[in-house]
Protein backbone atom coordinates (compact mmCIF):
# COMPACT_ATOMS: atom_id res chain seq x y z
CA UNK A 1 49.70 13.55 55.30
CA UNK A 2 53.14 11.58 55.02
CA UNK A 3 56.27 12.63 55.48
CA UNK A 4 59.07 10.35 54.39
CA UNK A 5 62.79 10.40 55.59
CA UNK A 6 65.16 8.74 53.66
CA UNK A 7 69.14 8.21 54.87
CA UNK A 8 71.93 6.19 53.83
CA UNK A 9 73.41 7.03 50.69
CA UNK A 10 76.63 8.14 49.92
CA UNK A 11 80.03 6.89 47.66
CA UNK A 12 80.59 3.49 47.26
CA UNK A 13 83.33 1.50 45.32
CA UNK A 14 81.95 -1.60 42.73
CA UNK A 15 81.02 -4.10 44.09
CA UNK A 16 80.24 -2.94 47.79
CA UNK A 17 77.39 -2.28 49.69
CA UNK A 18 75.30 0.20 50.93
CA UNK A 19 72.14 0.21 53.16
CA UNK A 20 68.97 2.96 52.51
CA UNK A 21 66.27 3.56 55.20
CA UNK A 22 62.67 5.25 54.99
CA UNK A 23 61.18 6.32 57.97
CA UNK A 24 57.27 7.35 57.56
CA UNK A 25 55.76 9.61 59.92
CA UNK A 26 52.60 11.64 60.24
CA UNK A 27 48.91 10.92 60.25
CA UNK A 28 47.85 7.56 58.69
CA UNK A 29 45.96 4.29 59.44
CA UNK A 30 48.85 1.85 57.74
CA UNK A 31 50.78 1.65 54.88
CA UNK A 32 50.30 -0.61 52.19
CA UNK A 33 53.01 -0.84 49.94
CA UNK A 34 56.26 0.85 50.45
CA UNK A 35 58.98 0.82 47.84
CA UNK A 36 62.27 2.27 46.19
CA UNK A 37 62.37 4.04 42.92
CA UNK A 38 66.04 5.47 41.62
CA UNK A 39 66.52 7.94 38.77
CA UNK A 40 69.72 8.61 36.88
CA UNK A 41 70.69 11.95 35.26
CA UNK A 42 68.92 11.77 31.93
CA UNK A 43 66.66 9.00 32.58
CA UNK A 44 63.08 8.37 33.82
CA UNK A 45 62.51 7.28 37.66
CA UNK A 46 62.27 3.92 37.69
CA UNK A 47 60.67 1.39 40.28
CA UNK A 48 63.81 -0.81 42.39
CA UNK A 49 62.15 -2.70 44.87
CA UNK A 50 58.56 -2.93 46.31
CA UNK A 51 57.04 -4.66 49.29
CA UNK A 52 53.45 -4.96 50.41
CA UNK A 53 52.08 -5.32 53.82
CA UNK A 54 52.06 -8.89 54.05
CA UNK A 55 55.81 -8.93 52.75
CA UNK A 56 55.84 -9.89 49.60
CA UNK A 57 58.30 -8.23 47.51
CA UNK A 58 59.01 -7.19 43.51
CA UNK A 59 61.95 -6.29 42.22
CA UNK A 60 63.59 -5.16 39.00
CA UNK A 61 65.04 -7.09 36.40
CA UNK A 62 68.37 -5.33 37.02
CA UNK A 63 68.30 -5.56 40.65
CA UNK A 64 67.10 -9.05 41.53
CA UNK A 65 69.28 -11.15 43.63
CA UNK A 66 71.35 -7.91 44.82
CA UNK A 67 69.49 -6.08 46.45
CA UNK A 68 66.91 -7.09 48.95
CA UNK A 69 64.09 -4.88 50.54
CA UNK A 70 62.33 -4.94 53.69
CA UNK A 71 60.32 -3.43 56.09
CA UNK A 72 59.49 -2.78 59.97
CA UNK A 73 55.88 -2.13 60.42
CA UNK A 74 55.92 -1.26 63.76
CA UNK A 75 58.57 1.28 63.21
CA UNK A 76 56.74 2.45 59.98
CA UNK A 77 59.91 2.22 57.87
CA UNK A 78 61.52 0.49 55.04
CA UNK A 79 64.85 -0.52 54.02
CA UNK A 80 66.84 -1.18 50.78
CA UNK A 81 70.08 -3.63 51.31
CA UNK A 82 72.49 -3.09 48.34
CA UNK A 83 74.95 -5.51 47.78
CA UNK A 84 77.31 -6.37 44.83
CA UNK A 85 76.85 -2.58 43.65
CA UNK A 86 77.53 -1.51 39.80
CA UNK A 87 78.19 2.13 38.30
CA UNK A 88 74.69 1.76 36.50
CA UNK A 89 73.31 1.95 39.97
CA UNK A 90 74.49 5.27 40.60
CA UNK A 91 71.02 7.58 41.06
CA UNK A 92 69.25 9.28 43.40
CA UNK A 93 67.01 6.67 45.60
CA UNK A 94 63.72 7.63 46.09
CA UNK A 95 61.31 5.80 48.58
CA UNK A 96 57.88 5.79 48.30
CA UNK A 97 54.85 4.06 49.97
CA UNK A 98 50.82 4.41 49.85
CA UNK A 99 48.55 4.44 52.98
CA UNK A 100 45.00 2.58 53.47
CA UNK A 101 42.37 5.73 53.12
CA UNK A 102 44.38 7.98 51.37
CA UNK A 103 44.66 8.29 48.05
CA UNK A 104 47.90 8.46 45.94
CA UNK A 105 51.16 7.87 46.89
CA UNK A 106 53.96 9.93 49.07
CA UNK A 107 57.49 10.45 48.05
CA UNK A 108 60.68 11.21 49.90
CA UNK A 109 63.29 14.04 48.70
CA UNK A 110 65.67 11.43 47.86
CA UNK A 111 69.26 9.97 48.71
CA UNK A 112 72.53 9.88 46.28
CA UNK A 113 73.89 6.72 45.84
CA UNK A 114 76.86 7.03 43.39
CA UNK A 115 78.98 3.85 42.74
CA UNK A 116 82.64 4.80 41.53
CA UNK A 117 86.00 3.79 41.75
């Protein structure tokens, strides 16, 4: 099992930043891929960033070249830098990750990020 922690949402006016952490804990080999996935009120969830375990990283369309993702994997966590924020990012941030061995995928309860002036 995996238990995911996320912290670091909150408000935030246009066009400033915020920063999201996942910790992982629990009882795993390693994680492969850990990544953030945001839903709005009305709307389906919706993958935001992803990085494997060699560090490469995908991003969405709507996202790319604001937000940046990364990842400690000696600390077993991952983080989402959001820069440059917009009202259409406002959701609750979900993080998510898989682990070599297991099968599926683990999710976090989520974090509010609302952008608003």
């Amino acid at each position: 099992q995996v238990q995911l922690v996320e912290s670091g949402g909150g408000l935030v006016q246009p066009g400033g930043s915020l920063r999201l952490s996942c910790a992982a804990s629990g009882s795993f080999f390693s994680i492969n891929h850990m990544g953030w996935y945001r839903q709005a009120p009305g709307k389906e969830r919706e993958l935001v960033a992803r990085i494997s375990s060699d560090g490469r990283t995908n991003y969405a369309d709507s996202v790319e070249g604001r937000f940046t993702i990364s990842r400690d994997n000696v600390k077993d966590m991952v983080y989402l830098q959001m820069n440059s924020l917009k009202p259409e990012d406002t959701a609750v941030y979900y993080c998510n990750v898989d682990v070599r061995f297991q099968p599926g995928d683990y999710w976090g309860q989520g974090t509010q990020v609302t952008v608003s002036s």
